[in-house]
Protein backbone atom coordinates (compact mmCIF):
# COMPACT_ATOMS: atom_id res chain seq x y z
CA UNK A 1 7.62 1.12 5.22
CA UNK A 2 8.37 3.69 8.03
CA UNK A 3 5.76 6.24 8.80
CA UNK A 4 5.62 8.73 11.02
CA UNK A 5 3.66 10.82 13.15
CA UNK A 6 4.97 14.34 12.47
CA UNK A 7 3.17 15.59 9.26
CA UNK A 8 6.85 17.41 8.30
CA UNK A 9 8.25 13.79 8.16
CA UNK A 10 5.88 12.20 6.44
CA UNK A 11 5.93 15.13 3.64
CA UNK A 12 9.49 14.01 3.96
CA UNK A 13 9.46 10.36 2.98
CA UNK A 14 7.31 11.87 -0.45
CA UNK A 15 10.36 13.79 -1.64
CA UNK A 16 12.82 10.92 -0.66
CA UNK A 17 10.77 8.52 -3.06
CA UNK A 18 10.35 10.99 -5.88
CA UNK A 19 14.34 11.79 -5.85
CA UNK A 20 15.96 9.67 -8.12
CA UNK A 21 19.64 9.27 -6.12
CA UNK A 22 21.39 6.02 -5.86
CA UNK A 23 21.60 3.93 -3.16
CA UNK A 24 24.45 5.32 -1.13
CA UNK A 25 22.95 8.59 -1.55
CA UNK A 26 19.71 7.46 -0.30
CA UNK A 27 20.91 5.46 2.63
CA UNK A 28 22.64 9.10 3.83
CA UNK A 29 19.41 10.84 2.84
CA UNK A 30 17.63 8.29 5.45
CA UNK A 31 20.16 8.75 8.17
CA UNK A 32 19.59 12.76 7.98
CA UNK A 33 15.77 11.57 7.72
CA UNK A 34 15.98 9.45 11.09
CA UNK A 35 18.00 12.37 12.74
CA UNK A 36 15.67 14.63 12.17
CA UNK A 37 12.67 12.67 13.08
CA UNK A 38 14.49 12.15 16.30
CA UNK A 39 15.42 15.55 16.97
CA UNK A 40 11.66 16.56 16.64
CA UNK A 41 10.49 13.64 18.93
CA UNK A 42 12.85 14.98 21.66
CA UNK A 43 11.34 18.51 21.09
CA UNK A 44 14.72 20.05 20.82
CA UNK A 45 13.18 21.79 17.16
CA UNK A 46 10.93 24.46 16.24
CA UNK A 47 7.15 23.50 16.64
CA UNK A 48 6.43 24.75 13.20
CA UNK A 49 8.63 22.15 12.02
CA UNK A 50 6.35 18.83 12.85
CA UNK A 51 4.17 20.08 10.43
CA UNK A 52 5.83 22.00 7.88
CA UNK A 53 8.66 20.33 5.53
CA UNK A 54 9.25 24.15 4.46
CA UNK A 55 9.56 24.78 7.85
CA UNK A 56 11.75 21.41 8.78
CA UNK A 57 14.48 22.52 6.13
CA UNK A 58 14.44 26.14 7.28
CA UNK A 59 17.75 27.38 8.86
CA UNK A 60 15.94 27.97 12.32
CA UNK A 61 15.19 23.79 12.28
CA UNK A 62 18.71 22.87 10.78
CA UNK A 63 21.02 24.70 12.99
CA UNK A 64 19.89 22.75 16.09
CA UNK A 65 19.55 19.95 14.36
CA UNK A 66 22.73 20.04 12.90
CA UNK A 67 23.92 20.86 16.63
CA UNK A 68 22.76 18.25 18.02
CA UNK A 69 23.56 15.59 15.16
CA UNK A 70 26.87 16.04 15.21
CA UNK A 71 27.29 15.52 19.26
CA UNK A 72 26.08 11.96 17.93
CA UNK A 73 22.95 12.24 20.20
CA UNK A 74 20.61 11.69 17.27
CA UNK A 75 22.28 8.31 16.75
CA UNK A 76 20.54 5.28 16.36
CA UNK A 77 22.50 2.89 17.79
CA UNK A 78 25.38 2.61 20.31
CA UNK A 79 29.10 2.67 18.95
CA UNK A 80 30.78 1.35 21.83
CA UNK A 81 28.99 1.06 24.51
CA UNK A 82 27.68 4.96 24.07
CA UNK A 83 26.59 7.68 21.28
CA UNK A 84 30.12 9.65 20.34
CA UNK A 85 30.38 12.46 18.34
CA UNK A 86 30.00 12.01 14.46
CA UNK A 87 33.06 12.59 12.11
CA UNK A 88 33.85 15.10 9.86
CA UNK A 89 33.32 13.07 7.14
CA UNK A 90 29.93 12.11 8.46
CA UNK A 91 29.05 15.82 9.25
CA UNK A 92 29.79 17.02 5.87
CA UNK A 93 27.61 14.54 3.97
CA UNK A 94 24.59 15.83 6.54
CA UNK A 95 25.39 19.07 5.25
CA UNK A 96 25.14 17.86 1.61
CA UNK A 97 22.05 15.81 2.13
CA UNK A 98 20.49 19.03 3.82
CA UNK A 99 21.06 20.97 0.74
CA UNK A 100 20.02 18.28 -1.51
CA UNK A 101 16.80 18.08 0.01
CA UNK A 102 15.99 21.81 -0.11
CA UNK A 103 16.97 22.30 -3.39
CA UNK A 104 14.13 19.54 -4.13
CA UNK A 105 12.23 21.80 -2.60
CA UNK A 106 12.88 24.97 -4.22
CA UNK A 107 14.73 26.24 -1.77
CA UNK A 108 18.40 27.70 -1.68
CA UNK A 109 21.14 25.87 -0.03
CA UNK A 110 22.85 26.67 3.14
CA UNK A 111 25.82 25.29 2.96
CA UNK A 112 25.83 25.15 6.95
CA UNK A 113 29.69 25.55 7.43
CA UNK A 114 32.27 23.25 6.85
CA UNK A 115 33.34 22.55 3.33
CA UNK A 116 34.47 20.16 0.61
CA UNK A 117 36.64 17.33 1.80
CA UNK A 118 39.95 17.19 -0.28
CA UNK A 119 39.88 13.88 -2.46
CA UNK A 120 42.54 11.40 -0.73
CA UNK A 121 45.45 10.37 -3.46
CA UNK A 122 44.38 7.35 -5.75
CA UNK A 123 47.00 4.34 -6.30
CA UNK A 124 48.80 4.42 -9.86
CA UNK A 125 48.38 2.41 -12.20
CA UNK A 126 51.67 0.40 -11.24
CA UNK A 127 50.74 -0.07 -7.97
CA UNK A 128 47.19 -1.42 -9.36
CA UNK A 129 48.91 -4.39 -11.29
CA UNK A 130 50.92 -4.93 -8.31
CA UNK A 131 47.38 -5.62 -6.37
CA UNK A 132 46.10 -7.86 -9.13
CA UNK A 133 49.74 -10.00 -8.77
CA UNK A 134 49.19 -9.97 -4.75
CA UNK A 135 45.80 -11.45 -4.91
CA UNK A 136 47.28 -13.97 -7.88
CA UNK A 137 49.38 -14.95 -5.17
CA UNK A 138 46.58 -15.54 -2.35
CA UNK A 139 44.95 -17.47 -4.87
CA UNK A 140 47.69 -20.10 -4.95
CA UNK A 141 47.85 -21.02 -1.72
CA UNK A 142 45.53 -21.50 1.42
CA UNK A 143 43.16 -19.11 2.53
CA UNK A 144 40.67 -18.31 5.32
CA UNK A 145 37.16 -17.36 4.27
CA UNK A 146 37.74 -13.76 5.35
CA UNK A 147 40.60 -13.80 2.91
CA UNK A 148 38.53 -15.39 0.13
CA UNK A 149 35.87 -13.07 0.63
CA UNK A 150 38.02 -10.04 0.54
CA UNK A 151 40.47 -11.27 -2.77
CA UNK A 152 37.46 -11.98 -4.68
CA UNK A 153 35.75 -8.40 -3.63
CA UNK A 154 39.16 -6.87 -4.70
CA UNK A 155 39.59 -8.76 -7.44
CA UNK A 156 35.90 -7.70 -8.97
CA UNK A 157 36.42 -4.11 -8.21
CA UNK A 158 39.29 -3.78 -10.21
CA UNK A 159 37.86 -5.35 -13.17
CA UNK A 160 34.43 -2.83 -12.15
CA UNK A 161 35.41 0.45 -10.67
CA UNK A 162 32.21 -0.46 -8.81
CA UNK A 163 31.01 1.90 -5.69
CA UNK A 164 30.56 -0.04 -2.65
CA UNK A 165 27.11 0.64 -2.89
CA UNK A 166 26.88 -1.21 -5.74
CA UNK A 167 29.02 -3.88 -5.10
CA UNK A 168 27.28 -5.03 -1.96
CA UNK A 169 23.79 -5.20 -3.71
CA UNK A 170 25.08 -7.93 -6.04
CA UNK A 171 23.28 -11.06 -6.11
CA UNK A 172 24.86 -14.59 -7.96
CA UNK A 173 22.22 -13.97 -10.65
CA UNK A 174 24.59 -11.10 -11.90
CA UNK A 175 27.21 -13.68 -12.43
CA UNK A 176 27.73 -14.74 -16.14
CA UNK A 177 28.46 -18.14 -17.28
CA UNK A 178 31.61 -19.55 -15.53
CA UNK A 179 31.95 -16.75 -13.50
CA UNK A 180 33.09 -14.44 -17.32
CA UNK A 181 31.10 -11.13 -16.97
CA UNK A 182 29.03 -9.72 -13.62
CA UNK A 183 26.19 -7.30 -14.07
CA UNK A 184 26.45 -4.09 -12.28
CA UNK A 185 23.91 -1.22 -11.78
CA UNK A 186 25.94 1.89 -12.13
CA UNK A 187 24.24 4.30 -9.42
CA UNK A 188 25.47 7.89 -9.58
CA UNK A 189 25.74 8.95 -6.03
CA UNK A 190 24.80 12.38 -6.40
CA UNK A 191 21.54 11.29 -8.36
CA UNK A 192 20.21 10.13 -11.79
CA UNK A 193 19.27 7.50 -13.89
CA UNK A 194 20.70 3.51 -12.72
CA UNK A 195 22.81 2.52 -15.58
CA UNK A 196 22.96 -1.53 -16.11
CA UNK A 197 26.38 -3.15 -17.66
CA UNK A 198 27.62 -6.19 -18.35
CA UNK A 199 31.68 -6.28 -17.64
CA UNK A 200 33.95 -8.47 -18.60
CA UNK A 201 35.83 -10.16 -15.62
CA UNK A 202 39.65 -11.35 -15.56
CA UNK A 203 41.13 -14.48 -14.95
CA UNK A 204 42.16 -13.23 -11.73
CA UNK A 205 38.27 -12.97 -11.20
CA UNK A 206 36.84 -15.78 -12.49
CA UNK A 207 38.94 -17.94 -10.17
CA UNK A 208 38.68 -15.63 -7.07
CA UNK A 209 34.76 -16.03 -6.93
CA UNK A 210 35.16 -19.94 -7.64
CA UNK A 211 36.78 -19.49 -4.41
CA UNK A 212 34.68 -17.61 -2.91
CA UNK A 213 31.74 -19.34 -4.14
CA UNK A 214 32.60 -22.58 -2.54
CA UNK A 215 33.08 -21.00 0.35
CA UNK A 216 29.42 -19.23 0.61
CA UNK A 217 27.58 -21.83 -0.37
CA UNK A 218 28.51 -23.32 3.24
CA UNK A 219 27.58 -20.33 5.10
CA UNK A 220 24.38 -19.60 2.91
CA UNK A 221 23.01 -23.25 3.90
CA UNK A 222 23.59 -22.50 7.14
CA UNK A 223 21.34 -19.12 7.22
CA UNK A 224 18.51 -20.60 5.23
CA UNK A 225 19.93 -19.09 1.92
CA UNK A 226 20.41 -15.78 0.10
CA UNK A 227 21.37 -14.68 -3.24
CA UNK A 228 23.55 -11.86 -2.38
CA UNK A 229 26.84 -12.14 -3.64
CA UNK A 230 28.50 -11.04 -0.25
CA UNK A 231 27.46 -13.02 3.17
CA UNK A 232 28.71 -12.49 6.69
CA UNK A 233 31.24 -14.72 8.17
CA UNK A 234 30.38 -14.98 11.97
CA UNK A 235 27.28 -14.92 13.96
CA UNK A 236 26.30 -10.83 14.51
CA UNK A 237 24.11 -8.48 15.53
CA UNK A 238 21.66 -5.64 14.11
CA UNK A 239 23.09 -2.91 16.42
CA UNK A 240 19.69 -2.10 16.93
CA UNK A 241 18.05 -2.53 20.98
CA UNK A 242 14.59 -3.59 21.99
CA UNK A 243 12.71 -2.37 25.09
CA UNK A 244 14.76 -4.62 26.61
CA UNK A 245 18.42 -3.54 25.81
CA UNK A 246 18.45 -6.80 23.50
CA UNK A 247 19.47 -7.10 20.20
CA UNK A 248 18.88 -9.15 16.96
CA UNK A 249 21.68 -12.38 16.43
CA UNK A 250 22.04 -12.86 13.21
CA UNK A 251 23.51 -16.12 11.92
CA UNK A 252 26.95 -16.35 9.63
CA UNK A 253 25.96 -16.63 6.08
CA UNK A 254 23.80 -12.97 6.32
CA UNK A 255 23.52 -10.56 3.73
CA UNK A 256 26.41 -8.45 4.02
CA UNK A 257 25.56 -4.55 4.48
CA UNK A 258 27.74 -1.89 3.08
CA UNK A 259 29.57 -0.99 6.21
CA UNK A 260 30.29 -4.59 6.90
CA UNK A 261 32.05 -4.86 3.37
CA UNK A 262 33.59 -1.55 4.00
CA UNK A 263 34.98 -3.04 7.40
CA UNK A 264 36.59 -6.03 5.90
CA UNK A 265 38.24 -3.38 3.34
CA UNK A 266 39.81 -1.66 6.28
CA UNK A 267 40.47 -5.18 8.57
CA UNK A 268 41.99 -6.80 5.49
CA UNK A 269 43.98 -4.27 4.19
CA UNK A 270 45.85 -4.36 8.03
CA UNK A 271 45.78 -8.13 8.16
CA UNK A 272 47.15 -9.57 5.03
CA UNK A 273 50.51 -9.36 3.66
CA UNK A 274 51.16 -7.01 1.21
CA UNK A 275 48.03 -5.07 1.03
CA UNK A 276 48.64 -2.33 3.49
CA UNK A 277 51.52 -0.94 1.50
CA UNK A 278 49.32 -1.48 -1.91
CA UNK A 279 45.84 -0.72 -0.94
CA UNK A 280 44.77 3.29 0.21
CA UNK A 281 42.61 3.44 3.24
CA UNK A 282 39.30 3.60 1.58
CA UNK A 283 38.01 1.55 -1.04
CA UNK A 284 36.70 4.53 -2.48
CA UNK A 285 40.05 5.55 -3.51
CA UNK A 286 40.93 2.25 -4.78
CA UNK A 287 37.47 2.57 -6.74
CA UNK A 288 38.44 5.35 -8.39
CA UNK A 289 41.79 4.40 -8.84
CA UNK A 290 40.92 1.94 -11.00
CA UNK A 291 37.77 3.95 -12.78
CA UNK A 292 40.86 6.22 -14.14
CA UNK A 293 42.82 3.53 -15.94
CA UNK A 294 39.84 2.17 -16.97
CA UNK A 295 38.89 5.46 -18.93
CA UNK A 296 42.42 5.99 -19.81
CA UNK A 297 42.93 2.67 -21.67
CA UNK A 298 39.53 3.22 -23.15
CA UNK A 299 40.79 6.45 -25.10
């Protein structure tokens, strides 16, 4: 558990663990947490704010915090060889997680410029079954373990609508008998009660995370074992430097973290025939995608 020196922080890490968001929503509630704890370090914030939260989430606090975050300064760890700005898309779910937090507070929101991010265009329905037939394909001949890995994750999330959040926490205990049914916690991203269901998986599925399965149980041995469902394929790192500029090799056969399963979205969808002219750019618009014809042919 992280604790920190500045009394404001600390205050901090009490709301986090009596909000009751989902995981995605948390991990972007604990970047904005190690921004700010990083801004305060560098003493580039108000001293009232080390040890006032009230003070913290005042507007005098956020706006050079938000200043600063967004010249990617307040990163953690290098992208490239150095610390580049943050995106848009980045900067706007700050600005949401800043108002989030001081409405838990009691306090108004800010709504520190910018503004709601139009929704990218979802695939139609056609285009899903057109997916499901690509991966069919796949499936019948040859495939390297990044392309097992990624059929089988595409393959799930259209029978599951799942949020990548919730796909990368799944473990091979949430696999039913013969691969029929996978459990998924439903966490609302914006906050509220985890929702547990069992769904019913597809042909398609089943034989997709045979594949797969066979597959990690190599890399797994390898790395000492896991039971989450998705492993790394190649020997990485944390991202993370010592006092020494080092960082932390991991093995292959690694829990996979949600921006590594978001990565071999993006990589895949430019590396395998077919799927750049039948998947969107974001799994997040494939994942709703298919939560729409899911609630349509439940009607």
């Amino acid at each position: 558990m992280q604790t920190s020196t500045f009394p404001s922080v600390r205050a901090l890490d009490q709301l986090l663990d009596r909000l009751g968001t989902g995981a995605a929503r948390r991990r972007q509630l604990n970047m904005v947490r190690g921004e700010l704890e990083r801004a305060l370090d560098r003493g580039a914030l108000p001293v009232g704010a080390r040890r006032s939260l009230q003070r913290l989430l005042e507007k005098e606090a956020l706006d050079p915090y938000v200043r600063i975050a967004q010249s990617g300064a307040l990163r953690h760890r290098r992208v490239d060889g150095g610390f580049p700005p943050t995106s848009e898309a980045t900067n706007e779910i700050r600005r949401k997680c800043i108002d989030l937090l001081r409405e838990a507070l009691g306090m108004p929101a800010l709504r520190l410029g910018g503004g709601e991010i139009p929704l990218q265009p979802a695939p139609e329905a056609a285009t899903l079954s057109a997916l499901a037939r690509q991966l069919d394909q796949y499936l019948a001949g040859a495939m390297s373990p990044a392309q097992t890995r990624l059929t089988a994750l595409l393959a799930l999330e259209l029978d599951t609508a799942a949020r990548s959040g919730e796909l990368v926490e799944l473990r091979t205990t949430d696999l039913g008998e013969d691969n029929a049914a996978v459990y998924i916690e439903r966490r609302p991203q914006g906050g509220g009660a985890v929702e547990g269901e069992w769904v019913e998986t597809s042909a398609l599925t089943r034989a997709a995370l045979e594949r797969w399965l066979n597959v990690r149980g190599d890399l797994v041995q390898r790395a000492h074992g896991t039971s989450k469902l998705w492993v790394s394929l190649w020997m990485n790192h944390d991202g993370v430097l010592d006092d020494q500029g080092n960082t932390v090799i991991r093995p292959p056969g690694m829990p996979l973290e949600e921006n590594g399963l978001i990565t071999s979205y993006r990589v895949g969808r430019l590396r395998y025939e077919g799927l750049r002219q039948l998947l969107p750019l974001k799994l997040e618009q494939l994942r709703r995608a298919v939560d729409a014809e899911r609630q349509r042919t439940a009607a």
